[in-house]
N, C-alpha and C. Protein backbone atom coordinates (compact mmCIF):
# COMPACT_ATOMS: atom_id res chain seq x y z
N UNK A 1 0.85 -1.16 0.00
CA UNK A 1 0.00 0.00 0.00
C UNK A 1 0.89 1.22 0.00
N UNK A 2 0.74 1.99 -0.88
CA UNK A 2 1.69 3.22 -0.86
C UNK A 2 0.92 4.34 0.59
N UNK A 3 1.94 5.22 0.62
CA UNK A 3 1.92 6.47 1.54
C UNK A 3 0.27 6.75 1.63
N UNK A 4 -0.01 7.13 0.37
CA UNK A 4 -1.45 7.36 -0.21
C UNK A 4 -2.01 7.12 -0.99
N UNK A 5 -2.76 6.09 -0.77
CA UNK A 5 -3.48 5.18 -1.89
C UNK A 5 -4.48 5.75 -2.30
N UNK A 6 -4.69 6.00 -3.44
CA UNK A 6 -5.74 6.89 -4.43
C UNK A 6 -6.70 5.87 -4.68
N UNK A 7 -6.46 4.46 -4.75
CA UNK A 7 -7.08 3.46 -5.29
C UNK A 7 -8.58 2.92 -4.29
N UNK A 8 -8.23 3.79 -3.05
CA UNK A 8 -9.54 3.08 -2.16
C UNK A 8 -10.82 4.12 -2.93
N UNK A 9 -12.05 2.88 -2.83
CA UNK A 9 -13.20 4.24 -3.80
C UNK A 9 -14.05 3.92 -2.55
N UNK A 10 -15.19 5.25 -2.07
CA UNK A 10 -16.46 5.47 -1.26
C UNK A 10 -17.11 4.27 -1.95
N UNK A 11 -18.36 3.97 -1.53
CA UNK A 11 -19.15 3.10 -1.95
C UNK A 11 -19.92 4.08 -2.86
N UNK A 12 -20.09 5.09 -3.74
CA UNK A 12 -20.65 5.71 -4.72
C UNK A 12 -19.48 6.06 -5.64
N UNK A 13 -18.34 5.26 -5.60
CA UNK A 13 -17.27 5.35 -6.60
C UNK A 13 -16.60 6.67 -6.25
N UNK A 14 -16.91 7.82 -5.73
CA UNK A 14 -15.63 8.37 -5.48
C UNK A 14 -14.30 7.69 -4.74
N UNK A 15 -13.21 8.89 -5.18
CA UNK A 15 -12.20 8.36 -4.83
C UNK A 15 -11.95 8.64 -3.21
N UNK A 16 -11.27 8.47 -2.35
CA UNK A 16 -11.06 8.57 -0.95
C UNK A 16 -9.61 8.24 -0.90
N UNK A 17 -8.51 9.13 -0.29
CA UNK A 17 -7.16 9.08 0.21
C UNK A 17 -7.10 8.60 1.24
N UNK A 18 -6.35 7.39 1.26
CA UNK A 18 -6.27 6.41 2.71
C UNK A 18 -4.29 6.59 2.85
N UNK A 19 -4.33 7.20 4.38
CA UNK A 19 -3.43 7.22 4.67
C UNK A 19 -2.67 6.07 4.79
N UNK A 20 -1.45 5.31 4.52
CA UNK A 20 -1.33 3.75 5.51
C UNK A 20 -0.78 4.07 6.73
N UNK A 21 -0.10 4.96 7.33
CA UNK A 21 0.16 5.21 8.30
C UNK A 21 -1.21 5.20 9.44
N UNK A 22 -2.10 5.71 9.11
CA UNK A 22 -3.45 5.54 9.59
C UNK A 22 -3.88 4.94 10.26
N UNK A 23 -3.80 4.03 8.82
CA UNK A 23 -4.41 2.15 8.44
C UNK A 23 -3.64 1.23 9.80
N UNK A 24 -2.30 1.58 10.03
CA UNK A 24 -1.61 0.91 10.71
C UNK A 24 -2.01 1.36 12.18
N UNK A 25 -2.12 2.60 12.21
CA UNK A 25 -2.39 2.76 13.86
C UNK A 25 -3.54 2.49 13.94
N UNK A 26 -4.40 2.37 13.37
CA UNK A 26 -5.82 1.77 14.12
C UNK A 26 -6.03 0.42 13.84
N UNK A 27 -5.03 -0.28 13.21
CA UNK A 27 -5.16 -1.43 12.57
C UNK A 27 -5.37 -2.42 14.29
N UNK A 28 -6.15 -3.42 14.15
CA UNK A 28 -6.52 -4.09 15.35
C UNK A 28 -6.54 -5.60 14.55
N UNK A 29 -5.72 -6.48 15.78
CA UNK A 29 -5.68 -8.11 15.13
C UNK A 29 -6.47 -8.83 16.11
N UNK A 30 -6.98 -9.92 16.01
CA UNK A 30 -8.24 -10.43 17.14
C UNK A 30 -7.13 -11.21 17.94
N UNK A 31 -5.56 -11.58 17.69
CA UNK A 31 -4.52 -11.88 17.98
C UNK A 31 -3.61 -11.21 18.48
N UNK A 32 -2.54 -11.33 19.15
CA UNK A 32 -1.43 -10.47 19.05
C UNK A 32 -0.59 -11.24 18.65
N UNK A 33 0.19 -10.49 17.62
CA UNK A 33 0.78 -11.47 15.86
C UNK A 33 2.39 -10.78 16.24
N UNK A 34 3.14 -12.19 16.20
CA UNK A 34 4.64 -11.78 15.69
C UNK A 34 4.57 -12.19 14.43
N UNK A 35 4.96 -11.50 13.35
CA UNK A 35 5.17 -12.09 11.74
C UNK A 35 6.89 -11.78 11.56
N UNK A 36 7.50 -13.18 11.05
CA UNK A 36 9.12 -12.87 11.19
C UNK A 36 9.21 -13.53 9.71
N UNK A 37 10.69 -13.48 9.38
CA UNK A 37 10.83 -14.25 8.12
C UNK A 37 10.87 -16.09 8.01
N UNK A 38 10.06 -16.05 7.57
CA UNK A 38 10.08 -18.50 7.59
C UNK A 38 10.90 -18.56 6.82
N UNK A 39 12.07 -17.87 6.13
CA UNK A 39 12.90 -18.29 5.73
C UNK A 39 14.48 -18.08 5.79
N UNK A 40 14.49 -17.48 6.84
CA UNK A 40 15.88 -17.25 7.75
C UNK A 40 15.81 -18.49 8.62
N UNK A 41 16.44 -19.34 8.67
CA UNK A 41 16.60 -20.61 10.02
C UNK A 41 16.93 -19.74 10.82
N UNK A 42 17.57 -18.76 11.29
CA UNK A 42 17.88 -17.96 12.81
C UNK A 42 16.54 -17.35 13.07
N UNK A 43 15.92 -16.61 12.43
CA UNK A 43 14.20 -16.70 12.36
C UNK A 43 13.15 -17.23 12.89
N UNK A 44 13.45 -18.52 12.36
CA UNK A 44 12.64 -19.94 12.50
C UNK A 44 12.66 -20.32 13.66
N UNK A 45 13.99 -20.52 14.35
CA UNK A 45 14.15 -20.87 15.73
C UNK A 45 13.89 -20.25 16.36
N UNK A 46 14.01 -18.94 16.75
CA UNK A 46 13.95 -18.06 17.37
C UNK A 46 12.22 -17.99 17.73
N UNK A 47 11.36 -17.87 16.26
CA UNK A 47 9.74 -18.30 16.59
C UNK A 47 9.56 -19.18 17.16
N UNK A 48 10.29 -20.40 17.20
CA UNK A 48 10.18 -21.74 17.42
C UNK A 48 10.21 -21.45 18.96
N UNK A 49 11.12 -20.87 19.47
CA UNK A 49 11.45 -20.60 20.73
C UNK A 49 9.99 -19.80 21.40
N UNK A 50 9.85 -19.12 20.67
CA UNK A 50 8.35 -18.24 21.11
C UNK A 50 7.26 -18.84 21.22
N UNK A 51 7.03 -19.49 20.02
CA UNK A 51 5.93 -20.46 20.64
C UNK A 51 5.54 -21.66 21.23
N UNK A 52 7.24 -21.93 21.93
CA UNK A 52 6.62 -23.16 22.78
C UNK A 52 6.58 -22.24 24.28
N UNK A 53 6.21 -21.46 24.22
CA UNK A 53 5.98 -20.47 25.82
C UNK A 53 4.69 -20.70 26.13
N UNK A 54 4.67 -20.55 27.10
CA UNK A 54 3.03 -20.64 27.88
C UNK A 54 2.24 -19.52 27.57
N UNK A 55 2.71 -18.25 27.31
CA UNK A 55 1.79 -17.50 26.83
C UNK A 55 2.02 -16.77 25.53
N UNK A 56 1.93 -17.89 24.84
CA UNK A 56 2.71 -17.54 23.18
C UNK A 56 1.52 -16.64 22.38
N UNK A 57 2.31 -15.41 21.79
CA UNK A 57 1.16 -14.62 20.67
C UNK A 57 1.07 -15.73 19.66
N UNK A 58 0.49 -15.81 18.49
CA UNK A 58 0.25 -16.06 17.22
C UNK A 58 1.50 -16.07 17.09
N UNK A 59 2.07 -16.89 16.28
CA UNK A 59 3.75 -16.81 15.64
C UNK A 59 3.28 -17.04 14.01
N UNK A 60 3.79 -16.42 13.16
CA UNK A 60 3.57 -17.01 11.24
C UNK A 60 4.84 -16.07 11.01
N UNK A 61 4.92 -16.85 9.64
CA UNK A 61 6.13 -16.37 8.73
C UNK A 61 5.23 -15.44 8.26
N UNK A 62 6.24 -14.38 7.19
CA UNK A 62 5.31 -13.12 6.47
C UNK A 62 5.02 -13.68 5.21
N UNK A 63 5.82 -14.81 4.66
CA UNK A 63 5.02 -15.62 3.28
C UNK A 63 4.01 -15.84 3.40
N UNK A 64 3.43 -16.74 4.45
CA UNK A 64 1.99 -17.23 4.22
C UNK A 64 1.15 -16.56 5.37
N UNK A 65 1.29 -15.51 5.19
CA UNK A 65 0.27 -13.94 6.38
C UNK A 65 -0.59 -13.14 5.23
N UNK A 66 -1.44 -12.96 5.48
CA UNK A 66 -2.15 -11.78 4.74
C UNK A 66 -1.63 -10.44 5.21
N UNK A 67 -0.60 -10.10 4.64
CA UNK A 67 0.02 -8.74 5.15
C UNK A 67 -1.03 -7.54 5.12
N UNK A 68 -1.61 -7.59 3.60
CA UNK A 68 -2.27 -6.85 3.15
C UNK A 68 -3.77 -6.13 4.41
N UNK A 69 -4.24 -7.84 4.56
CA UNK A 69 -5.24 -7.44 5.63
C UNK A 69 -4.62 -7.16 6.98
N UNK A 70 -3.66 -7.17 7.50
CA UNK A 70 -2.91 -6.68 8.69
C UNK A 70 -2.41 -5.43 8.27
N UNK A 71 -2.64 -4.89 7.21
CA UNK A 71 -1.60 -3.61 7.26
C UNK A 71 -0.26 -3.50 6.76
N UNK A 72 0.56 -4.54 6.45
CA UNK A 72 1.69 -4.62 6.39
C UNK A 72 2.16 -4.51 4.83
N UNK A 73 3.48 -4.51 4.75
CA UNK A 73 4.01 -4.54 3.32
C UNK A 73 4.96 -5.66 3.32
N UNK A 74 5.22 -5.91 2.31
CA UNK A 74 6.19 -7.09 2.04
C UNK A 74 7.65 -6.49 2.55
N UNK A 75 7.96 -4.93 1.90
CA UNK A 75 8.69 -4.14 2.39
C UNK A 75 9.42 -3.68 4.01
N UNK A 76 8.61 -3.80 4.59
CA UNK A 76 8.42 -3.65 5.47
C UNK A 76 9.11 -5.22 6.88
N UNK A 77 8.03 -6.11 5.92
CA UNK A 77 8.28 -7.30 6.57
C UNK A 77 9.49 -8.47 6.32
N UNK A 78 10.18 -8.00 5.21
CA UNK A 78 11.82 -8.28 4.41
C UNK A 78 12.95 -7.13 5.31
N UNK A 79 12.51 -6.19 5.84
CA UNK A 79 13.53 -5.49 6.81
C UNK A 79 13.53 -6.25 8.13
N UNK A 80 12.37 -6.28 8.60
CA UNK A 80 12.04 -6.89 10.45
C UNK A 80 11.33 -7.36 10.96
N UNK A 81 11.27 -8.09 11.93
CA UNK A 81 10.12 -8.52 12.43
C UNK A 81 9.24 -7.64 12.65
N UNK A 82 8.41 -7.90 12.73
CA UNK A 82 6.50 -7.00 13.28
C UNK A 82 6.02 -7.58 14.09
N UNK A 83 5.46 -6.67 14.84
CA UNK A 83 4.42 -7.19 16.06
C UNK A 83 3.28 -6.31 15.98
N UNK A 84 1.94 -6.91 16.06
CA UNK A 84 1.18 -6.44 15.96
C UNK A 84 -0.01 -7.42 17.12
N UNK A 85 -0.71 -6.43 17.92
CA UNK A 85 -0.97 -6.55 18.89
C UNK A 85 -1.90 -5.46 19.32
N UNK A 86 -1.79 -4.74 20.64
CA UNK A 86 -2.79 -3.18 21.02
C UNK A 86 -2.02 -2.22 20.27
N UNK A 87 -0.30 -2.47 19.92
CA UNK A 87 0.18 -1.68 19.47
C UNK A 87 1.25 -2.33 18.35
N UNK A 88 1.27 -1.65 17.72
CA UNK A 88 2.39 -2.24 16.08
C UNK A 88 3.91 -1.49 16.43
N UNK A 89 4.76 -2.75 16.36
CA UNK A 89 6.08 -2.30 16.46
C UNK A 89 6.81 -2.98 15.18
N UNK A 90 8.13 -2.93 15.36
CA UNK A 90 8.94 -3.24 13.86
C UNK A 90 10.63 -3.67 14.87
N UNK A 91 10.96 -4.48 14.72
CA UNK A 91 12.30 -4.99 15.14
C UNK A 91 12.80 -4.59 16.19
N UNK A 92 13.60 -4.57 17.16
CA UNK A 92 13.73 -4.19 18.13
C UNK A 92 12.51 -4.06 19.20
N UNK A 93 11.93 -3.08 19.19
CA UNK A 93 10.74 -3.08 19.57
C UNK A 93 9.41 -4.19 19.22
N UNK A 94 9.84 -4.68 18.27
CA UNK A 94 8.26 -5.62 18.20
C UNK A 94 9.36 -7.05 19.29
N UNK A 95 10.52 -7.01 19.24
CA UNK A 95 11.02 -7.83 20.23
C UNK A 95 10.55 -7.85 21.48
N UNK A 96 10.90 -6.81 21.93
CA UNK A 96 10.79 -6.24 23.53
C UNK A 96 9.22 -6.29 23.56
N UNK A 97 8.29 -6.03 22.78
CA UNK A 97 6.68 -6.30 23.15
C UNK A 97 6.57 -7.92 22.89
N UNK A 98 6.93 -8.37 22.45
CA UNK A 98 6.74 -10.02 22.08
C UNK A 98 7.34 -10.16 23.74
N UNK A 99 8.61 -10.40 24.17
CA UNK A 99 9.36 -10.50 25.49
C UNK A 99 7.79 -10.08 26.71
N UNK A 100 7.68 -8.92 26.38
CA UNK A 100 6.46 -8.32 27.76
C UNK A 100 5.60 -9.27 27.34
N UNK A 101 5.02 -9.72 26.54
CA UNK A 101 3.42 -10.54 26.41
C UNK A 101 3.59 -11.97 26.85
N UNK A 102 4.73 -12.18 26.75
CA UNK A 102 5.37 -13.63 27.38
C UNK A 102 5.16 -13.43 28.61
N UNK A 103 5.15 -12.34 29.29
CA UNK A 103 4.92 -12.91 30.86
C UNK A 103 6.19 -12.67 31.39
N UNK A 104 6.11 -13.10 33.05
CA UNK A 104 7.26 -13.63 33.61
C UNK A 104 7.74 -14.37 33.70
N UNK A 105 9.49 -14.43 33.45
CA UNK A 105 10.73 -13.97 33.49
C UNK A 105 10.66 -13.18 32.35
N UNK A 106 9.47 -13.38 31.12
CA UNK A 106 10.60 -12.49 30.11
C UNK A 106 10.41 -11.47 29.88
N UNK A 107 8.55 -10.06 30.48
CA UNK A 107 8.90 -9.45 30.33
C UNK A 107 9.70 -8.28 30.60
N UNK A 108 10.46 -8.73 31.82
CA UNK A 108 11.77 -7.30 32.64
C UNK A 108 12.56 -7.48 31.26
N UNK A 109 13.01 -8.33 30.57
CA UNK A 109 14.23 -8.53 29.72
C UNK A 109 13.43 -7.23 28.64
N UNK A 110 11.69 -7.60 28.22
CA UNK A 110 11.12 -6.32 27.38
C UNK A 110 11.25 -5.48 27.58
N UNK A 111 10.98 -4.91 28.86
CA UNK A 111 10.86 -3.94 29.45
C UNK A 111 12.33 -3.01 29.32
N UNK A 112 13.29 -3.80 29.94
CA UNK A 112 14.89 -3.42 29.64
C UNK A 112 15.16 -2.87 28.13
N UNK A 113 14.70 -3.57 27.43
CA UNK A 113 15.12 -3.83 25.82
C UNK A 113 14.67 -2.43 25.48
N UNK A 114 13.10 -2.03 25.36
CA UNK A 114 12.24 -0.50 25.28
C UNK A 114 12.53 0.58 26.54
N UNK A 115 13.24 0.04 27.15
CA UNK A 115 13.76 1.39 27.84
C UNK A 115 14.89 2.43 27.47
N UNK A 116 14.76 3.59 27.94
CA UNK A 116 15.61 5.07 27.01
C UNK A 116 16.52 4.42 27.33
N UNK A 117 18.04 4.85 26.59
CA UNK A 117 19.32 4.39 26.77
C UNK A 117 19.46 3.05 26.05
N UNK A 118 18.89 1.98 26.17
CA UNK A 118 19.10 0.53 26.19
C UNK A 118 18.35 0.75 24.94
N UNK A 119 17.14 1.67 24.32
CA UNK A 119 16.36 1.41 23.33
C UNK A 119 17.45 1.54 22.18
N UNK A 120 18.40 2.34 21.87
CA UNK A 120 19.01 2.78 21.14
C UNK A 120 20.17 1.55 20.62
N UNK A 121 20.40 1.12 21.39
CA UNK A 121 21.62 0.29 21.51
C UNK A 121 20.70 -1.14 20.92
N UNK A 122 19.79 -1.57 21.22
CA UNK A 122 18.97 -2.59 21.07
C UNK A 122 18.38 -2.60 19.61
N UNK A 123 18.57 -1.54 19.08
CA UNK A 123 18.04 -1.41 17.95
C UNK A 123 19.39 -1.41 17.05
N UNK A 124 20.41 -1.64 17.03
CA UNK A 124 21.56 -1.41 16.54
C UNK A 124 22.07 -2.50 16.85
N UNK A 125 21.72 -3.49 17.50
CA UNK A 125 22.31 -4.80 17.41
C UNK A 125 21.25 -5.92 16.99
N UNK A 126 19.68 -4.78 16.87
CA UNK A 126 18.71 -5.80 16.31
C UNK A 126 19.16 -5.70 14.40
N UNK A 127 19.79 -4.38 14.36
CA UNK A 127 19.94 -3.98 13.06
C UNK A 127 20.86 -5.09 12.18
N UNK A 128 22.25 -4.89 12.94
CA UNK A 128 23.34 -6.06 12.68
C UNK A 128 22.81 -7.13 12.34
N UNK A 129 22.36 -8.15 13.67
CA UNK A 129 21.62 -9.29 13.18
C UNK A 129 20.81 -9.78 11.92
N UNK A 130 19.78 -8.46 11.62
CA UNK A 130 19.11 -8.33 10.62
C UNK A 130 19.99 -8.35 9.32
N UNK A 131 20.87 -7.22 9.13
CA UNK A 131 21.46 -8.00 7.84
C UNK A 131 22.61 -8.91 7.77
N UNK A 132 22.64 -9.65 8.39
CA UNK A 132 23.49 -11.09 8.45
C UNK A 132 22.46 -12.29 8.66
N UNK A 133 20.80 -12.11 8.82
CA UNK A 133 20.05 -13.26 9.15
C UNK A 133 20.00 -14.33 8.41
N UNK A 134 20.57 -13.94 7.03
CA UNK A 134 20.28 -15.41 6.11
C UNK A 134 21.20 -16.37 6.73
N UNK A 135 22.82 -15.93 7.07
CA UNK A 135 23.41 -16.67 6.72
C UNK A 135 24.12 -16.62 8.31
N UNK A 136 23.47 -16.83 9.71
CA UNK A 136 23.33 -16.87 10.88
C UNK A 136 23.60 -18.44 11.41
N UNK A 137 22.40 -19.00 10.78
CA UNK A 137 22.86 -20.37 11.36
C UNK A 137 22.28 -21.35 10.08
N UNK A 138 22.98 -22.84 9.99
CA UNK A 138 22.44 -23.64 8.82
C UNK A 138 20.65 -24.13 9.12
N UNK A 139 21.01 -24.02 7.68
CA UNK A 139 19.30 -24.19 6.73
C UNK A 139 19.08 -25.60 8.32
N UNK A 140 17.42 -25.47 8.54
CA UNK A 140 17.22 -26.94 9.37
C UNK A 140 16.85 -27.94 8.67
N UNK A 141 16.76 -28.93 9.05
CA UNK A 141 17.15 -30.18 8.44
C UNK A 141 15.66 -30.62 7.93
């Protein structure tokens, strides 16, 4: 969905400008959704790890997600993970909210992660990771 999609029409065929920025903040999932890449194995595990928790969100790859009806872009979801939930985050931060929804022990580690000082730094080693994820750990078996 671009910036401003010209393409949404009123139900009498006019045209209507839909912000996506908008779209995204009011966007609401009946879930609270981590969408990561299913095709990074460091990825994979890492979900894998998430959803064997006791209070696991929704876990899916962004291949087989309806991005479209969540709001999302392919763009978007080829840079970072997403979390989408009461509130939409993007890497780093959709970490640290995935961490808080887990509960205890893990969310002080969230909490730490989205705090000033630590936010900055957390996002710069979520960054790193990110472009080295293909080739992190071997394909699984």
């Amino acid at each position: 969905m671009s910036r401003h999609d010209e393409n949404a029409r009123h139900g009498d065929g006019e045209r209507l400008s839909v912000d996506a920025d908008m779209v995204r903040q009011t966007l609401t999932v009946d879930v609270a959704t981590l969408v990561y890449d299913g095709e990074c194995s460091f990825c994979r595990r890492c979900a894998q790890w998430v959803k064997n928790r006791r209070r696991a969100p929704r876990v899916v790859a962004y291949q087989s997600s309806p991005l479209a009806d969540w709001g999302l872009t392919l763009d978007e979801c080829e840079r970072a993970v997403q979390w989408l939930g009461s509130s939409r985050a993007e890497g780093a931060p959709a970490i640290a909210a995935t961490l808080v929804h887990l509960g205890m022990p893990w969310s002080w580690i969230g909490r730490v992660i989205a705090a000033p000082g630590v936010r900055r730094l957390a996002a710069r080693v979520y960054a790193r990771v990110a472009e080295r994820r293909r080739c992190a750990t071997p394909p699984l078996a």
